[in-house]
PDB file of N, CA and C in Angstrom:
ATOM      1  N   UNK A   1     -76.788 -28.392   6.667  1.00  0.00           N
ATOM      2  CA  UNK A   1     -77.411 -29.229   7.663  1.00  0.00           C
ATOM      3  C   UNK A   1     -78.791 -29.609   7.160  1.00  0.00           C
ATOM      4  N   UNK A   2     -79.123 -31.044   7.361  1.00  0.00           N
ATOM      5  CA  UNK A   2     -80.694 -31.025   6.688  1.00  0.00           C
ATOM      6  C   UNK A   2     -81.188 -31.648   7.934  1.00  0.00           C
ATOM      7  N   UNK A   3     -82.007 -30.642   8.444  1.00  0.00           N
ATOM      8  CA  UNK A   3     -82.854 -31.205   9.373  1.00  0.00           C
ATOM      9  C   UNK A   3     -81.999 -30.907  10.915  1.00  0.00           C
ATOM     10  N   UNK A   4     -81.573 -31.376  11.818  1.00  0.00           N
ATOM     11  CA  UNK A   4     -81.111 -31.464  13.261  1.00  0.00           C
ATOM     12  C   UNK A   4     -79.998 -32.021  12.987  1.00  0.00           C
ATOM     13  N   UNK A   5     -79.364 -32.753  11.820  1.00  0.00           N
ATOM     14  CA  UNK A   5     -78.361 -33.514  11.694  1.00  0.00           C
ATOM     15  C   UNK A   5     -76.966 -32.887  11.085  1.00  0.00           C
ATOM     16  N   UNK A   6     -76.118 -32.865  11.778  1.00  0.00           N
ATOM     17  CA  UNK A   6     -74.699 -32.480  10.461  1.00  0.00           C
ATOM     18  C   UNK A   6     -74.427 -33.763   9.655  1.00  0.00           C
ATOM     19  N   UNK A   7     -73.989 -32.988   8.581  1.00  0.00           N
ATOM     20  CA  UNK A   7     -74.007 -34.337   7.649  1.00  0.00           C
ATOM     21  C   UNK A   7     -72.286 -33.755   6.891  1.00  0.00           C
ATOM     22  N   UNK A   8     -71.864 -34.665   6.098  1.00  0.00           N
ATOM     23  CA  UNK A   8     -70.924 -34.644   5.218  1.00  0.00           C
ATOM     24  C   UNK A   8     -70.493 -33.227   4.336  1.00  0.00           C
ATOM     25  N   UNK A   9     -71.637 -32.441   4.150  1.00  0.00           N
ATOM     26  CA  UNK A   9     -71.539 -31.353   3.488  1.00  0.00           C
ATOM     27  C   UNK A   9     -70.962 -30.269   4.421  1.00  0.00           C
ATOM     28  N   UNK A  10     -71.731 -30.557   5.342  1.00  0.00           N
ATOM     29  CA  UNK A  10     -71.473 -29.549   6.477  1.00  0.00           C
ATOM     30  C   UNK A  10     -69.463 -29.772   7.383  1.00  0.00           C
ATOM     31  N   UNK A  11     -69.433 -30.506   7.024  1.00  0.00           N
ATOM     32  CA  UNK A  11     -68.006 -30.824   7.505  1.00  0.00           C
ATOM     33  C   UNK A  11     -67.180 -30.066   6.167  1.00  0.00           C
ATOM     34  N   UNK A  12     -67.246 -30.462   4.965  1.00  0.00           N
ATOM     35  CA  UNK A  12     -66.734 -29.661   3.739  1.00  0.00           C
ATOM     36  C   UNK A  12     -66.879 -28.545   3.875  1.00  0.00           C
ATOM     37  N   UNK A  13     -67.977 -27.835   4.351  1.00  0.00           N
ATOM     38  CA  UNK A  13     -68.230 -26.301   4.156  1.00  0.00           C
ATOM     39  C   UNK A  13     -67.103 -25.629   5.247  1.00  0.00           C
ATOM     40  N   UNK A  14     -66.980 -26.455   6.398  1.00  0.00           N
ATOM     41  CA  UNK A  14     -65.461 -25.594   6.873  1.00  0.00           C
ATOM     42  C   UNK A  14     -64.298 -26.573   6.580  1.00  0.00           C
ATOM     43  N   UNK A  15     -64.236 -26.853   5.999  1.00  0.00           N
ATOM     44  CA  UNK A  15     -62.334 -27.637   5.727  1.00  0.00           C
ATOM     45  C   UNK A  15     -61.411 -26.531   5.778  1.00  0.00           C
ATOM     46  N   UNK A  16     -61.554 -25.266   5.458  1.00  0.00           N
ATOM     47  CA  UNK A  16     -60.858 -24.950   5.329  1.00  0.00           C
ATOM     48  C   UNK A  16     -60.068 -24.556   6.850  1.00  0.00           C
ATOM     49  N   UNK A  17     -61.048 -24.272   7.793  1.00  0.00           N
ATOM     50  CA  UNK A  17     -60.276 -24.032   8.980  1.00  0.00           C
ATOM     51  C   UNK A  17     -58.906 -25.297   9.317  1.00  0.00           C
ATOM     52  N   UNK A  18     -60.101 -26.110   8.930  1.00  0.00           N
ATOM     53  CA  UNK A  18     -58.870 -27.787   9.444  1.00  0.00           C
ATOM     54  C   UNK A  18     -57.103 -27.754   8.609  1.00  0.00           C
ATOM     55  N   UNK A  19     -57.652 -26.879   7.503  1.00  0.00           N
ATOM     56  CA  UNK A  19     -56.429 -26.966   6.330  1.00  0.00           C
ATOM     57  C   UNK A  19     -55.605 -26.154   7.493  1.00  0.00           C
ATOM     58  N   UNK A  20     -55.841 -25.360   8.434  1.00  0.00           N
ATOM     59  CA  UNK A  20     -54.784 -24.041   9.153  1.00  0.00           C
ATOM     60  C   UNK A  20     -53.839 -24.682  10.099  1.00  0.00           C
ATOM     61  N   UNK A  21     -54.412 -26.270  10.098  1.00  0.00           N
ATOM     62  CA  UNK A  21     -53.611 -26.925  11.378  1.00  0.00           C
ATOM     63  C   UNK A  21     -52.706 -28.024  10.844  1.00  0.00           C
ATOM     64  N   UNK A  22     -51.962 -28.287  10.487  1.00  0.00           N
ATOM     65  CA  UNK A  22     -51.035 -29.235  10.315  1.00  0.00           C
ATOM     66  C   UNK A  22     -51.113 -30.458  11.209  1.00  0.00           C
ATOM     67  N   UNK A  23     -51.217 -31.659   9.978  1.00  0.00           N
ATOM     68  CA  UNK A  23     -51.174 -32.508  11.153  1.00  0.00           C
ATOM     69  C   UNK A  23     -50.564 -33.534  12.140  1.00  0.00           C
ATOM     70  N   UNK A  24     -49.661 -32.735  11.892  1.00  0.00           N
ATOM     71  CA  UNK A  24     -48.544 -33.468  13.452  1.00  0.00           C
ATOM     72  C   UNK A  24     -49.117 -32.378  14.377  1.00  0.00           C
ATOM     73  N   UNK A  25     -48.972 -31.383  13.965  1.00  0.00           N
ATOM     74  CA  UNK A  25     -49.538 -30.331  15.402  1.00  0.00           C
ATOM     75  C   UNK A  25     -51.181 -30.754  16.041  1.00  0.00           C
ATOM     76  N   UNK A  26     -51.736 -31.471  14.997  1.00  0.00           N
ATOM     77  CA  UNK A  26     -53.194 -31.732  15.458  1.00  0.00           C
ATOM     78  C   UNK A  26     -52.844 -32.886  16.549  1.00  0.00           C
ATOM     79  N   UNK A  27     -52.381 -34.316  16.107  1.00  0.00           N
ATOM     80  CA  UNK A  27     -52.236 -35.313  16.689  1.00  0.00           C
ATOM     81  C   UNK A  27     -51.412 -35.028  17.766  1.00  0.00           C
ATOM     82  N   UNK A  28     -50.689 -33.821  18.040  1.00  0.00           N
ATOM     83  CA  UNK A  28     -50.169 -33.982  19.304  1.00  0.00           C
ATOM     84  C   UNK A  28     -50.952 -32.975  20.181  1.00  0.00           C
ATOM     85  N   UNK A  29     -51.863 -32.282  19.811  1.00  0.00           N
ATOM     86  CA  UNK A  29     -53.146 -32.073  20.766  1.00  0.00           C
ATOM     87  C   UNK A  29     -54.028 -33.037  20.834  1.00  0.00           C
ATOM     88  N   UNK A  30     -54.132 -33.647  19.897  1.00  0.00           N
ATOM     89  CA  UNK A  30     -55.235 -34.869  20.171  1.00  0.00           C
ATOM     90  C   UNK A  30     -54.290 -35.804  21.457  1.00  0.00           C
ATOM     91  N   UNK A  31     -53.479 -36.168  21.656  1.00  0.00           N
ATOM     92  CA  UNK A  31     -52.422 -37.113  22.276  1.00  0.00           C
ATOM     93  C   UNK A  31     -52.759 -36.270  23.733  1.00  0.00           C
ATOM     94  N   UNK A  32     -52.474 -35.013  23.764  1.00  0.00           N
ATOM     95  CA  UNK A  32     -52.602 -34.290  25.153  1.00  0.00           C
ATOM     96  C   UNK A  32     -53.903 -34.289  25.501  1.00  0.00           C
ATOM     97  N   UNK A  33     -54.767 -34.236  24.693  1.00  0.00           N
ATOM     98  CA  UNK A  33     -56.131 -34.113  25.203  1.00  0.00           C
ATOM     99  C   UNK A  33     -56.308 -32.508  25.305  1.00  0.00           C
ATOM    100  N   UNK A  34     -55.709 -31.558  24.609  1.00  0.00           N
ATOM    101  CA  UNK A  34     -55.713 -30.110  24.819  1.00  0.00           C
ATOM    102  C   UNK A  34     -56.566 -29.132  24.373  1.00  0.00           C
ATOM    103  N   UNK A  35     -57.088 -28.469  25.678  1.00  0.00           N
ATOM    104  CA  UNK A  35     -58.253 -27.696  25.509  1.00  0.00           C
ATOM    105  C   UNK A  35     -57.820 -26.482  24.563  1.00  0.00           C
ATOM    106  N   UNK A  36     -58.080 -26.628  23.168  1.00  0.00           N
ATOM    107  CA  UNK A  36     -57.932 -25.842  22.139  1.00  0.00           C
ATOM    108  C   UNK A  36     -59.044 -24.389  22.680  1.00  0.00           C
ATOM    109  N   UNK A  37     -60.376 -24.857  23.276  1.00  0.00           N
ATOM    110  CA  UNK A  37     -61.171 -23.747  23.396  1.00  0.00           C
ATOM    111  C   UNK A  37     -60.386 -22.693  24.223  1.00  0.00           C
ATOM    112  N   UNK A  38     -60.090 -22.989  25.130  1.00  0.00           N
ATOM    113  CA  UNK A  38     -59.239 -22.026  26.099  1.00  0.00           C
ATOM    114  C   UNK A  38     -58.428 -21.078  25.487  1.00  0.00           C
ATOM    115  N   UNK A  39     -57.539 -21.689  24.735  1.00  0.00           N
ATOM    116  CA  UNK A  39     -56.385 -21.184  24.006  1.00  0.00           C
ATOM    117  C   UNK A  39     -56.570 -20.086  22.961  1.00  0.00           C
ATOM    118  N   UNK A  40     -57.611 -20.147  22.321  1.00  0.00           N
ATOM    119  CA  UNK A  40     -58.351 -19.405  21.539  1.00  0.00           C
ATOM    120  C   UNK A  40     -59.540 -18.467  21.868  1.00  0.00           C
ATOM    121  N   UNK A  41     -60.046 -18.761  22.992  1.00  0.00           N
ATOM    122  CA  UNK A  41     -61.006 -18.421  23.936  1.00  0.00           C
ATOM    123  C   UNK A  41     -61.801 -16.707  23.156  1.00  0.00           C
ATOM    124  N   UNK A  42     -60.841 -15.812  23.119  1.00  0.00           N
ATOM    125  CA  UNK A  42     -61.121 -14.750  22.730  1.00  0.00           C
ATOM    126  C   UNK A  42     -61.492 -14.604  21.423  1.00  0.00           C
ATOM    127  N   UNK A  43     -60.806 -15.391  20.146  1.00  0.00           N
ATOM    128  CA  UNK A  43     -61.192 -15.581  19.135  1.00  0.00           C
ATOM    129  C   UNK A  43     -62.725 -16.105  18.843  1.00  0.00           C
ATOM    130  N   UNK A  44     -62.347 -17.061  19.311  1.00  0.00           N
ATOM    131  CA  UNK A  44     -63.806 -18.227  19.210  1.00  0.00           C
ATOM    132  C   UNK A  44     -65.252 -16.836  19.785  1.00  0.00           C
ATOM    133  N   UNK A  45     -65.189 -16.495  20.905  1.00  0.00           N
ATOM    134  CA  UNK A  45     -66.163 -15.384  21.380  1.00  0.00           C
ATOM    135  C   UNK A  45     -66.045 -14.114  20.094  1.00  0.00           C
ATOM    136  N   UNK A  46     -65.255 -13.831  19.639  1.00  0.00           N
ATOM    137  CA  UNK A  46     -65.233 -12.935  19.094  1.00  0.00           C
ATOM    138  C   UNK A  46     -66.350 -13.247  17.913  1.00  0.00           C
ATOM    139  N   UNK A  47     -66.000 -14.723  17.445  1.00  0.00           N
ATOM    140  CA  UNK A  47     -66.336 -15.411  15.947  1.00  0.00           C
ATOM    141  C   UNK A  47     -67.706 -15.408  16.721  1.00  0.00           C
ATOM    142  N   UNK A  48     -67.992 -15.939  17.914  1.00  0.00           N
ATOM    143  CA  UNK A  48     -69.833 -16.611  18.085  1.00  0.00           C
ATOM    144  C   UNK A  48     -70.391 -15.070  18.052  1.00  0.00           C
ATOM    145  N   UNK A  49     -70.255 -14.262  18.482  1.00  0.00           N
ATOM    146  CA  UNK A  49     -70.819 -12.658  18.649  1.00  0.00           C
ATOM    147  C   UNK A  49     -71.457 -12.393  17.168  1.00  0.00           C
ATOM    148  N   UNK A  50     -70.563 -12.603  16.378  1.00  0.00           N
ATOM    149  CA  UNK A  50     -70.892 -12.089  14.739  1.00  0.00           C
ATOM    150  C   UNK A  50     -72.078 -13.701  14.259  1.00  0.00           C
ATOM    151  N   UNK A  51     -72.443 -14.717  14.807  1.00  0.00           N
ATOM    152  CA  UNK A  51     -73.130 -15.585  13.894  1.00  0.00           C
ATOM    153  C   UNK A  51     -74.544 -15.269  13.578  1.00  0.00           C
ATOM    154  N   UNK A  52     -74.856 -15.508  12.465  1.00  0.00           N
ATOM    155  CA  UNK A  52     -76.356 -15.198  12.030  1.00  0.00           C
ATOM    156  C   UNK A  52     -77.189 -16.222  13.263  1.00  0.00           C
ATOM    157  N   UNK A  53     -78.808 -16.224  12.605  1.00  0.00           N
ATOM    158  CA  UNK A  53     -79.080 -16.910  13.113  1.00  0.00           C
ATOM    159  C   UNK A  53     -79.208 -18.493  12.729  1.00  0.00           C
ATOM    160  N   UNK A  54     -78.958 -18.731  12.065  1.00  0.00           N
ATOM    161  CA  UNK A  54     -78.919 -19.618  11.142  1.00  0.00           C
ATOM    162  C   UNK A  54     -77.799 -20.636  11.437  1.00  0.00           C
ATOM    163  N   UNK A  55     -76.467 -19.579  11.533  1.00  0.00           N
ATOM    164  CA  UNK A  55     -75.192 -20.528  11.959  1.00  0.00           C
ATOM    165  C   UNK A  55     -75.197 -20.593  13.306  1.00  0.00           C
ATOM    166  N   UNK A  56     -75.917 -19.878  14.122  1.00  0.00           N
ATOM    167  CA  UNK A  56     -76.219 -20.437  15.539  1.00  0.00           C
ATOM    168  C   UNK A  56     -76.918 -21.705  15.864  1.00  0.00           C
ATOM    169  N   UNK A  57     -77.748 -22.027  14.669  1.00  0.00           N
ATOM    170  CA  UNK A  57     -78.285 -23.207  15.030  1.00  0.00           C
ATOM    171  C   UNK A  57     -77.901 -24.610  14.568  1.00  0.00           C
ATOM    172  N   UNK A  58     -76.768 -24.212  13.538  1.00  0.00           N
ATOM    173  CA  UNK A  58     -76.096 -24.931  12.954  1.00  0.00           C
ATOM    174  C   UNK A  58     -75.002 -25.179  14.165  1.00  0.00           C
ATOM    175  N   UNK A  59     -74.342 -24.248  14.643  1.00  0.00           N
ATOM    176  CA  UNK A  59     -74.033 -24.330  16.033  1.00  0.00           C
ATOM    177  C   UNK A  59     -74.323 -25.238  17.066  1.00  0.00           C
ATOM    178  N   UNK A  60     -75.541 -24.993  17.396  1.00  0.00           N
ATOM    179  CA  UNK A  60     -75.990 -26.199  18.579  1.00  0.00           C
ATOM    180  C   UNK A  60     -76.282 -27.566  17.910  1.00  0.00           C
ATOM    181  N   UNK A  61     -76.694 -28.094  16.847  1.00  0.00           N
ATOM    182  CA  UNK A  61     -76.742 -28.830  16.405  1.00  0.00           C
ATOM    183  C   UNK A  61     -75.487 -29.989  16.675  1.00  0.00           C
ATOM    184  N   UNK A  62     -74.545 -29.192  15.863  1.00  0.00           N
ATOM    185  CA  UNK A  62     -73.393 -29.613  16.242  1.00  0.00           C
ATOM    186  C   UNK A  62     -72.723 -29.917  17.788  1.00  0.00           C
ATOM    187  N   UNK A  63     -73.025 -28.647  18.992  1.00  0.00           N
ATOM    188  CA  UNK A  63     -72.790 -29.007  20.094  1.00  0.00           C
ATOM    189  C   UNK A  63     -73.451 -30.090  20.410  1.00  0.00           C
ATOM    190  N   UNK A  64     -74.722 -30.239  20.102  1.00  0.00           N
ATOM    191  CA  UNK A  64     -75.477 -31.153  21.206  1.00  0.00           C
ATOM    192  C   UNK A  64     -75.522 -32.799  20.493  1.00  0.00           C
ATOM    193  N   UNK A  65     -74.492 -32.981  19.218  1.00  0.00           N
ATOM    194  CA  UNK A  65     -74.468 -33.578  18.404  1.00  0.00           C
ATOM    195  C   UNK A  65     -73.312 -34.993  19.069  1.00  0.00           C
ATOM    196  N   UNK A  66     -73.488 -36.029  19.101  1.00  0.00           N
ATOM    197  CA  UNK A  66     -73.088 -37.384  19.924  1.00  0.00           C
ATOM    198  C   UNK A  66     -71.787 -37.303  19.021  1.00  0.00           C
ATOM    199  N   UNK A  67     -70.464 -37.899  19.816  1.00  0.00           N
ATOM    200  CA  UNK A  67     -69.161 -37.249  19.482  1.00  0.00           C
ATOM    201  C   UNK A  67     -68.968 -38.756  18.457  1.00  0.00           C
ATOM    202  N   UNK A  68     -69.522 -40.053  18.674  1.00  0.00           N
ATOM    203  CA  UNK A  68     -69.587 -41.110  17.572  1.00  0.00           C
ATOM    204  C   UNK A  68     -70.262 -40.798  15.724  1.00  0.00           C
ATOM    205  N   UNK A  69     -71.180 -39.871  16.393  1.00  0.00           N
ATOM    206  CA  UNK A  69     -71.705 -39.365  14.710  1.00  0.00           C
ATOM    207  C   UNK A  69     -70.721 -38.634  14.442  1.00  0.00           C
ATOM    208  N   UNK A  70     -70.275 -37.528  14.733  1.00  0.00           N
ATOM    209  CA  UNK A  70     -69.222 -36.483  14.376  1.00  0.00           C
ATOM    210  C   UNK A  70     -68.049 -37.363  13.843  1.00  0.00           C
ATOM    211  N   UNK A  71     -67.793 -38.592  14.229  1.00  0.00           N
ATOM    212  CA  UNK A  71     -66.446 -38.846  14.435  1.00  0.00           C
ATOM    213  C   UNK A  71     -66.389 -39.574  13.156  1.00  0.00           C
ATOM    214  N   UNK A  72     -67.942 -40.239  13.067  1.00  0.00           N
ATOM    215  CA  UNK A  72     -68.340 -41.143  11.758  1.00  0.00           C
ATOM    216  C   UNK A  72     -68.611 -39.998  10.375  1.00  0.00           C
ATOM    217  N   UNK A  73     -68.670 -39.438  10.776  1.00  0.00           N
ATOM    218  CA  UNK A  73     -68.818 -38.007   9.934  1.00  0.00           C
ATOM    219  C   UNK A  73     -67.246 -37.833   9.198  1.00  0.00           C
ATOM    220  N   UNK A  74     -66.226 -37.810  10.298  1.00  0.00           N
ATOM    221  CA  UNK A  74     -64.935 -37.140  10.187  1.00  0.00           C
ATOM    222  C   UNK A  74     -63.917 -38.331   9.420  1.00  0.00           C
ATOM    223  N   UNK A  75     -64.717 -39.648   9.307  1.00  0.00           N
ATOM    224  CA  UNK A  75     -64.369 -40.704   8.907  1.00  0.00           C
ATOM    225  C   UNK A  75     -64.492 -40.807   7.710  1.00  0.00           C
ATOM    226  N   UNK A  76     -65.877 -40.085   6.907  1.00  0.00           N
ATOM    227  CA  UNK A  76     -66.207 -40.402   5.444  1.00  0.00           C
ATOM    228  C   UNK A  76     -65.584 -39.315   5.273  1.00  0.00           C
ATOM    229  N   UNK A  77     -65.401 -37.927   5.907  1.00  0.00           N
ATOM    230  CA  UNK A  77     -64.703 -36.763   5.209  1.00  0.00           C
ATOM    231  C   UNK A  77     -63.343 -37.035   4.817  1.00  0.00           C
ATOM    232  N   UNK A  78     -62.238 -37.921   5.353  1.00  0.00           N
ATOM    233  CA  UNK A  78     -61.117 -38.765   5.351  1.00  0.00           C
ATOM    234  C   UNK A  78     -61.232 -39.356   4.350  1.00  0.00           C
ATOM    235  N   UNK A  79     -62.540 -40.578   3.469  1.00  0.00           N
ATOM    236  CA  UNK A  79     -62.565 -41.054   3.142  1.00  0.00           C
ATOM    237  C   UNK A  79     -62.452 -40.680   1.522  1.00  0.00           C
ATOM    238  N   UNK A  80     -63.434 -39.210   1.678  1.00  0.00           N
ATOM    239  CA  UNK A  80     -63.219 -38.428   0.584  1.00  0.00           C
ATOM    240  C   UNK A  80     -62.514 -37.710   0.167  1.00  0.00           C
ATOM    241  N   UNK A  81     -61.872 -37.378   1.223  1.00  0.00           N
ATOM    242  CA  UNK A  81     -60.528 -36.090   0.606  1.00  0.00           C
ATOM    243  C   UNK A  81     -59.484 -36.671   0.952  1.00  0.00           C
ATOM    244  N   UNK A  82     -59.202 -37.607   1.747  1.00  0.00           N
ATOM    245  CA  UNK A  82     -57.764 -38.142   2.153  1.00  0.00           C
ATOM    246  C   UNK A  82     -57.343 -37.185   2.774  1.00  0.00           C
ATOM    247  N   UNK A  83     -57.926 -36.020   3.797  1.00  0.00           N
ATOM    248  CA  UNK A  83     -57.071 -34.967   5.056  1.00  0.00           C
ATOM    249  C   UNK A  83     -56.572 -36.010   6.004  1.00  0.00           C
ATOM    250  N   UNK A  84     -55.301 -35.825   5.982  1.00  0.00           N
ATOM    251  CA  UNK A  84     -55.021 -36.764   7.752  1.00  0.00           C
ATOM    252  C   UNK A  84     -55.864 -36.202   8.593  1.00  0.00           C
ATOM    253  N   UNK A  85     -56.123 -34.620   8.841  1.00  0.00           N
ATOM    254  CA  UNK A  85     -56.804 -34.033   9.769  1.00  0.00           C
ATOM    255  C   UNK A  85     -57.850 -34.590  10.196  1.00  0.00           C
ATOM    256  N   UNK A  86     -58.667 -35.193   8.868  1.00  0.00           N
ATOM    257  CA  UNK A  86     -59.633 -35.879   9.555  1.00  0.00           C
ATOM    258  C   UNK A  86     -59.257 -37.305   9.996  1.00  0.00           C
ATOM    259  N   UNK A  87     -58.468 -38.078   9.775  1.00  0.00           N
ATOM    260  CA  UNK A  87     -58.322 -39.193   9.516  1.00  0.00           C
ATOM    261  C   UNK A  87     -58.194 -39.313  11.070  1.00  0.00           C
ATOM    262  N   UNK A  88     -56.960 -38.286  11.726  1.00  0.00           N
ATOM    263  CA  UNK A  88     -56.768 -38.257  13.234  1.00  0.00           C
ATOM    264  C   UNK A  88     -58.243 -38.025  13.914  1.00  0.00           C
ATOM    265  N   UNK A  89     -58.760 -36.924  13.307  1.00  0.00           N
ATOM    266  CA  UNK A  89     -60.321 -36.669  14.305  1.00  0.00           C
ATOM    267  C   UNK A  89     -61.035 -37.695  14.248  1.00  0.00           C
ATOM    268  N   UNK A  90     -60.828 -39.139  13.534  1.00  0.00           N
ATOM    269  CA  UNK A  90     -61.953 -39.989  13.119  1.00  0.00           C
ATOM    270  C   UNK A  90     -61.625 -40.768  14.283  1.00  0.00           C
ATOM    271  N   UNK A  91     -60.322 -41.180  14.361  1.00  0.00           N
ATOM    272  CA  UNK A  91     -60.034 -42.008  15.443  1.00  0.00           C
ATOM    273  C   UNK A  91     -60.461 -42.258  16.604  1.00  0.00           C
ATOM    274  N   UNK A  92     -60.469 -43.314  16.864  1.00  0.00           N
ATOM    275  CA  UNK A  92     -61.623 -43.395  18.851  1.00  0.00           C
ATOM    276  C   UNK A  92     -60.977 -42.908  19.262  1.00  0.00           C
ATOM    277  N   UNK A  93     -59.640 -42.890  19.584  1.00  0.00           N
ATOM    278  CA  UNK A  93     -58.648 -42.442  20.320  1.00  0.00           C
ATOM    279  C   UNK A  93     -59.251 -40.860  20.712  1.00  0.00           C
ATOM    280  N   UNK A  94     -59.803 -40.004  19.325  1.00  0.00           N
ATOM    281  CA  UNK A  94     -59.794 -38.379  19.792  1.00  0.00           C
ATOM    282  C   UNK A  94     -60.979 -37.995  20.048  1.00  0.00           C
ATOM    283  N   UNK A  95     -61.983 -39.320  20.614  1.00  0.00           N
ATOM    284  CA  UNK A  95     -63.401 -39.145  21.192  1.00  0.00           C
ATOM    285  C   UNK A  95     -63.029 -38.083  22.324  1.00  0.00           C
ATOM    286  N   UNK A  96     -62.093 -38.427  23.292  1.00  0.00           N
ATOM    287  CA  UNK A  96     -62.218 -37.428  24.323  1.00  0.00           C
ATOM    288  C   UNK A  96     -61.866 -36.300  24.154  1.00  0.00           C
ATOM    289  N   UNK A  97     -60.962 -35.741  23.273  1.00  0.00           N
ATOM    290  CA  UNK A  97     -60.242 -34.792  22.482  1.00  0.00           C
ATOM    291  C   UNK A  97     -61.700 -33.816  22.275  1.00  0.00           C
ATOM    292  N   UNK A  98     -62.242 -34.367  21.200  1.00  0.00           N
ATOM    293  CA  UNK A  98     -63.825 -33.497  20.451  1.00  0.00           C
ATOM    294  C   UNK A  98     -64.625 -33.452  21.637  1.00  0.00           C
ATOM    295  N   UNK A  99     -64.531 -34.440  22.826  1.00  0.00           N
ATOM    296  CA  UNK A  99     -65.876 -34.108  23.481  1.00  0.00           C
ATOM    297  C   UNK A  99     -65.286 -32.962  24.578  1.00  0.00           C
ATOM    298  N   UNK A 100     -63.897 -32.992  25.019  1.00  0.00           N
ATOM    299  CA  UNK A 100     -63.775 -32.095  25.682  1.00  0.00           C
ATOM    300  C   UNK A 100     -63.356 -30.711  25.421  1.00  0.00           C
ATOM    301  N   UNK A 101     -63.731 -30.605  23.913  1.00  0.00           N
ATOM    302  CA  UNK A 101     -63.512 -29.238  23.063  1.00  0.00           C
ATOM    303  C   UNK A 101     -64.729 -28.548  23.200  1.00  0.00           C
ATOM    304  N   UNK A 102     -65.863 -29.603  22.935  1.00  0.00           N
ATOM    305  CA  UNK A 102     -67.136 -29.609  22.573  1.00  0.00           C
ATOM    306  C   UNK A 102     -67.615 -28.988  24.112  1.00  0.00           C
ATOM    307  N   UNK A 103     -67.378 -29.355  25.048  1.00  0.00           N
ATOM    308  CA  UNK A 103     -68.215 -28.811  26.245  1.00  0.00           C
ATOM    309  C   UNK A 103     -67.544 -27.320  26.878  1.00  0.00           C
ATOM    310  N   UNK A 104     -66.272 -27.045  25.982  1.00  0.00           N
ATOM    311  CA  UNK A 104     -65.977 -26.444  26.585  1.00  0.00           C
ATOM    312  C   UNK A 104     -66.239 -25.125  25.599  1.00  0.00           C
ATOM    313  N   UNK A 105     -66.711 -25.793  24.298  1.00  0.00           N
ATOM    314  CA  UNK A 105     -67.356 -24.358  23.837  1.00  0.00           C
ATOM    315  C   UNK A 105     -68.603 -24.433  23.558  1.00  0.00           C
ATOM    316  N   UNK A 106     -69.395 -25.179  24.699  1.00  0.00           N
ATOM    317  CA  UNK A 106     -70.594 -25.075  25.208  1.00  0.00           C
ATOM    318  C   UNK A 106     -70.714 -24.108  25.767  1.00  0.00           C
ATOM    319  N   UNK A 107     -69.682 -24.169  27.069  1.00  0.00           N
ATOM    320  CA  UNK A 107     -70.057 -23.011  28.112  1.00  0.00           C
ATOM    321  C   UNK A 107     -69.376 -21.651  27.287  1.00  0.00           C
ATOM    322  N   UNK A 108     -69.075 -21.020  26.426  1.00  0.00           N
ATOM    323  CA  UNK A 108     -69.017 -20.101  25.547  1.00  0.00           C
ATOM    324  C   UNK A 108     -70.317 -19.739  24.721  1.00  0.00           C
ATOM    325  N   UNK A 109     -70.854 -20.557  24.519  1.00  0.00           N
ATOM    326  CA  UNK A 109     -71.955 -20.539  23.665  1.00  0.00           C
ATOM    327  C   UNK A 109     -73.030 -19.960  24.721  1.00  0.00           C
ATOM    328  N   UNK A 110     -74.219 -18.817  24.401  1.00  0.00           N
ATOM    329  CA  UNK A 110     -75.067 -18.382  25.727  1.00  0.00           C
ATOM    330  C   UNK A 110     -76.179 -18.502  24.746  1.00  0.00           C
TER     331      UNK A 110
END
């Protein structure tokens, strides 16, 4: 992250989670609009408990981060690696998808 901003690097530095999801299984949560946070709920808490401080702020950054940059973000990461994963997250279509992931591991986040 340089500065308040996620940038391109910062999307590379986790690919690998994105590699765990296949993407027909992504696009048909993106299609439902499905609260992934929920589903995982215990994991995700488990993962924020252990973050430095550092990836906490890398953290909010990202939460409080406008779901058009992210998405323009998820667009050049597509552009560079050719992941469908991102290619689906880039789409307007999964604006509501990220933003209603995003608030909902807001209220996880303390």
């Amino acid at each position: 992250m340089t500065g308040e901003k996620i940038t391109y690097e910062d999307i590379q530095r986790y690919e690998f989670v994105l590699k765990k999801v296949p993407s027909l299984l992504l696009g048909t949560m993106i299609k439902r609009n499905s609260n992934l946070v929920s589903k995982f709920e215990s994991k995700i808490v488990s993962k924020l408990d252990k973050l430095n401080e550092i990836q906490q702020k890398q953290l909010n950054i990202i939460l409080n981060a406008d779901v058009a940059d992210i998405q323009r973000l998820l667009k050049e990461a597509y552009q560079k690696s050719g992941k469908k994963q991102y290619k689906l997250l880039a789409d307007p279509k999964a604006a509501a998808f990220i933003e209603k992931n995003l608030v909902e591991l807001k209220k996880l986040v303390k």
